[in-house]
Protein backbone atom coordinates (compact mmCIF):
# COMPACT_ATOMS: atom_id res chain seq x y z
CA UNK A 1 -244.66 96.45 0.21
CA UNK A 2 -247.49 95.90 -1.82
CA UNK A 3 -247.89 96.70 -5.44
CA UNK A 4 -251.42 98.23 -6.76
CA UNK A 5 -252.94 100.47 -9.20
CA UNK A 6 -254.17 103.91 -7.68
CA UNK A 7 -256.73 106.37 -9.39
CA UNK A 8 -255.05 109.56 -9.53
CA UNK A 9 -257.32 111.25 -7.16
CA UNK A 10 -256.02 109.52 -4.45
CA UNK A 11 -252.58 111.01 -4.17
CA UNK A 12 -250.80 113.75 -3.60
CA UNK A 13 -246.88 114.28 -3.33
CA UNK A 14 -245.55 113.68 0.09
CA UNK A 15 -243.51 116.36 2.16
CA UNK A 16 -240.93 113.66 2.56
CA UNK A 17 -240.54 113.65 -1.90
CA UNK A 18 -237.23 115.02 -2.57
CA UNK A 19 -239.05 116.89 -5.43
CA UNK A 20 -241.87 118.69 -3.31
CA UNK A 21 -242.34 122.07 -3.24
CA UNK A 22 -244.51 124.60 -4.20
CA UNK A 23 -244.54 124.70 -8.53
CA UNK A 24 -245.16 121.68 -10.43
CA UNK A 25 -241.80 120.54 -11.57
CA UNK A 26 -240.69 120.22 -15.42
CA UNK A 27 -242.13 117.15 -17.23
CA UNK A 28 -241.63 118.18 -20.47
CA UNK A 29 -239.24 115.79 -21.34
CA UNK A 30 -242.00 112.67 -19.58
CA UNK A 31 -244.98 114.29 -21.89
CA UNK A 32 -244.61 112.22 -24.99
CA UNK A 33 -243.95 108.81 -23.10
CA UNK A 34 -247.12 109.43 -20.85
CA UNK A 35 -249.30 110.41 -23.76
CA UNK A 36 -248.64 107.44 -25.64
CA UNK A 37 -247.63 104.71 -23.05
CA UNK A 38 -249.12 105.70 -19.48
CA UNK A 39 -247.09 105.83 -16.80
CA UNK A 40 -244.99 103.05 -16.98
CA UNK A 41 -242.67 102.43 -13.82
CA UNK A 42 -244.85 103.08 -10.13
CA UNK A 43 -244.42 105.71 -7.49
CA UNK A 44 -243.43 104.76 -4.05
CA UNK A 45 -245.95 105.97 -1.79
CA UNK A 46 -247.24 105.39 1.34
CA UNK A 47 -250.78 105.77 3.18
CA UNK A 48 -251.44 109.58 4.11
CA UNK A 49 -251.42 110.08 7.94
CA UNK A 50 -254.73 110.79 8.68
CA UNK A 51 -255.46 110.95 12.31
CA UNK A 52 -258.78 109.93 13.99
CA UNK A 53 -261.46 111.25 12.35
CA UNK A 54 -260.90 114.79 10.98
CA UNK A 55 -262.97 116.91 9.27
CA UNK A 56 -260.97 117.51 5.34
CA UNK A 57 -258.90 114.19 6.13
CA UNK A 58 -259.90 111.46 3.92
CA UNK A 59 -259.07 108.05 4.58
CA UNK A 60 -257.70 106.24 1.56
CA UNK A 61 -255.14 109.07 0.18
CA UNK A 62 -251.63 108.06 -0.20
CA UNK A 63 -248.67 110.07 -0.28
CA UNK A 64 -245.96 109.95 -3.36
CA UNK A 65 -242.89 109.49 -1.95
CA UNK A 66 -241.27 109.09 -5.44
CA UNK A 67 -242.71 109.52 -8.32
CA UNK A 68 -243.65 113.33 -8.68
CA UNK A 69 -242.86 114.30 -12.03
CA UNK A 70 -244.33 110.44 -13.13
CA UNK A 71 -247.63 112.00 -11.33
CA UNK A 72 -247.11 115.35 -12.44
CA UNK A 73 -247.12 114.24 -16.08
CA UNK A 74 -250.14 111.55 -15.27
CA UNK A 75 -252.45 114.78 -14.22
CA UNK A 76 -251.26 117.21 -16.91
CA UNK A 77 -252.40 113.91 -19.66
CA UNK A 78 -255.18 113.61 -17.61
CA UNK A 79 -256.41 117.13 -18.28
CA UNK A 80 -255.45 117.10 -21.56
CA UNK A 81 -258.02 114.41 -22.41
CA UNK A 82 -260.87 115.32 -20.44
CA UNK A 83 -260.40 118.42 -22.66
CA UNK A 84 -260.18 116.72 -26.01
CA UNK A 85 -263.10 114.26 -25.24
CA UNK A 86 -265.85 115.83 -22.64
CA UNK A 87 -268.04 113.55 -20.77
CA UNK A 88 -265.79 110.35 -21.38
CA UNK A 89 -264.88 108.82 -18.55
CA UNK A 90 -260.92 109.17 -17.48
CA UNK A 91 -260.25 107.55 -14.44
CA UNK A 92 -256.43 107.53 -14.72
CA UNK A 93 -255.06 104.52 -12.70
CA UNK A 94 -251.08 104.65 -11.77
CA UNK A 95 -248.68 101.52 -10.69
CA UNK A 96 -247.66 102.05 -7.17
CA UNK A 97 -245.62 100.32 -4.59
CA UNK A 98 -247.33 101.17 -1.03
CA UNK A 99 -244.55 101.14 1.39
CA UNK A 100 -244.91 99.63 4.33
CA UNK A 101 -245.45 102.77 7.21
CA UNK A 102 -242.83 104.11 8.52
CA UNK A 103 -241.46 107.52 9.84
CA UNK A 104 -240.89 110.45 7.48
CA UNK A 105 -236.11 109.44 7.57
CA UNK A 106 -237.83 106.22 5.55
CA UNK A 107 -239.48 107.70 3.17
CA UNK A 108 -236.92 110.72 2.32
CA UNK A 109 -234.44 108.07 1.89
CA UNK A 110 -236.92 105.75 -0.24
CA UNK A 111 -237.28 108.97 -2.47
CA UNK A 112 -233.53 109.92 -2.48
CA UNK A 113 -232.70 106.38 -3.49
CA UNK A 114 -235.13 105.64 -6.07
CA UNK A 115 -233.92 109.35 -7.59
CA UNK A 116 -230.52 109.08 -7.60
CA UNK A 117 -230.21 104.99 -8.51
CA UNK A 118 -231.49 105.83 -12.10
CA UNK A 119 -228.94 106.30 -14.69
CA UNK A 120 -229.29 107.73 -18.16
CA UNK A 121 -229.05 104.69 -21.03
CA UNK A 122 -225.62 105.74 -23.39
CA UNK A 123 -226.01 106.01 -26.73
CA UNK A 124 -224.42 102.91 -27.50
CA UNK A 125 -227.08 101.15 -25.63
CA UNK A 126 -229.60 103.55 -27.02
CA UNK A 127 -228.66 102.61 -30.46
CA UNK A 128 -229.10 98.65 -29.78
CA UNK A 129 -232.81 99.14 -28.23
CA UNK A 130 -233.55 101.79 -31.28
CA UNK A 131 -232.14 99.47 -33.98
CA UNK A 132 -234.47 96.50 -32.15
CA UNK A 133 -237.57 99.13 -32.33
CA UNK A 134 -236.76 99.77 -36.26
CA UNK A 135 -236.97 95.86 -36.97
CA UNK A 136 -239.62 95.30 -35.21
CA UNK A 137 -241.44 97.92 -37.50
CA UNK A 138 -240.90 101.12 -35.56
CA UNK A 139 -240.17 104.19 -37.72
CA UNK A 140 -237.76 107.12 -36.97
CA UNK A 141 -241.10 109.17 -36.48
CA UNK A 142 -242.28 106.54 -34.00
CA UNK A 143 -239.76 106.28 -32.02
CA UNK A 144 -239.12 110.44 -31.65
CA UNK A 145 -242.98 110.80 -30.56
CA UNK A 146 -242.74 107.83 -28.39
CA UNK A 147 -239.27 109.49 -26.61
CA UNK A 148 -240.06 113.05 -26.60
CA UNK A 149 -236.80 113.05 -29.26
CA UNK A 150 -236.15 114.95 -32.64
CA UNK A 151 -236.25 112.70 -35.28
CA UNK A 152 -232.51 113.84 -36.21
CA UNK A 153 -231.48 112.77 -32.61
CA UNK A 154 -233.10 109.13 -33.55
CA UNK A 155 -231.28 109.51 -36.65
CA UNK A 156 -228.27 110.68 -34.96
CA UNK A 157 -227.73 107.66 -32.90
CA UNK A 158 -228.80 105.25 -35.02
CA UNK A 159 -226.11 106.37 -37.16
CA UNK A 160 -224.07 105.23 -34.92
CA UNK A 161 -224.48 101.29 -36.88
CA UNK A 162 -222.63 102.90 -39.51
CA UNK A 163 -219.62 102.22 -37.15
CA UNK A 164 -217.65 99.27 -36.86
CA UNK A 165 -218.13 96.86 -33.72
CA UNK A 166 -215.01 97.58 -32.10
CA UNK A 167 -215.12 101.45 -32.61
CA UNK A 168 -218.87 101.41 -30.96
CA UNK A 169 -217.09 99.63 -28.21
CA UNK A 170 -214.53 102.00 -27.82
CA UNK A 171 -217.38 104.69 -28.06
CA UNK A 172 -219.10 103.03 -25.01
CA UNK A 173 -216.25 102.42 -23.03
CA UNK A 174 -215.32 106.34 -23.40
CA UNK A 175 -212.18 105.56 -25.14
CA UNK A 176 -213.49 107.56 -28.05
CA UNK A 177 -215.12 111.33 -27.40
CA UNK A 178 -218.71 111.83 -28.73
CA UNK A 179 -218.14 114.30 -31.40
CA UNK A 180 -215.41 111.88 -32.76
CA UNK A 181 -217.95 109.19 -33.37
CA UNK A 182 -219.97 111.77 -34.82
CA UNK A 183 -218.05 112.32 -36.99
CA UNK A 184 -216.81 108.58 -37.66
CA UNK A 185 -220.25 107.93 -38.05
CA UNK A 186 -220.35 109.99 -41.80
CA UNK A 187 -217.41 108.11 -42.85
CA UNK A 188 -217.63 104.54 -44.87
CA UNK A 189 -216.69 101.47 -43.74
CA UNK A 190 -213.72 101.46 -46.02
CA UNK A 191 -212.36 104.75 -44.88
């Protein structure tokens, strides 16, 4: 496997993509990340079977075996700025891994893997990397445009500092239901 940046009018999402079908899927919640940070982690993809010279097939295409929301959200940013500023050049470039080629069984189960390996961060662990943004000179603002979040969800879990240590442990080890903290979280240290 290789790892390379791909202009975006080079792929297309593979048959084998757990996500394929026929309507772009949801990316609302990818949106705000992708406008301001690009796409961050790479698609999996893999070079489009194109056989012996056929006219329409075009040599160089890859397929997105994971990755199709990533892509989906790439193209809709994509549009969006060619709108906002015509005649500027917007040659969107994405990180991929090319896999090495294999039958279509690899690449469904390179897409079901990389999809159902990723876990949601807590909000223990989303407090930590929040309060690290905030001294580093993020605002609440910031950090809601950068995540696609309401700035009272930001709020919301960095409230969660107003705990003591060993209750946000509890909290993270599930000892301690959410709306609990919640409302732990309005109460003073003293109480």
């Amino acid at each position: 496997m290789k790892l390379e940046f791909l202009p975006l009018d080079k792929l297309s999402v593979s048959k084998a993509n757990m996500r394929h079908g026929r309507k772009a899927p949801d990316v609302s919640d990818l949106l705000p990340t992708v406008r301001r940070r690009g796409v961050l982690q790479t698609l999996l993809v893999r070079p489009s079977p194109c056989p012996e010279p056929v006219e329409g097939c075009e040599s160089g295409m890859f397929e997105i075996v994971a990755g199709s929301r990533r892509y989906h959200a790439a193209r809709i940013v994509a549009e969006e700025r060619a709108v906002a500023e015509p005649g500027e050049p917007h040659d969107a470039m994405l990180p991929c891994a090319i896999l090495d080629e294999g039958d279509d069984a690899d690449a469904i189960e390179a897409s079901m893997i990389e999809n159902m390996a990723r876990l949601d961060a807590d909000e223990v662990t989303q407090w930590e990397t929040f309060t690290r943004l905030v001294r580093e000179g993020r605002t609440v603002e910031e950090i809601g445009l950068t995540f696609g979040l309401p700035d009272l969800t930001v709020r919301r879990v960095l409230a969660l500092g107003n705990l003591l240590p060993r209750i946000r442990s509890l909290y993270a080890a599930d000892k301690i239901d959410a709306v609990t903290a919640r409302h732990l979280t309005l109460a003073s240290k003293a109480r």
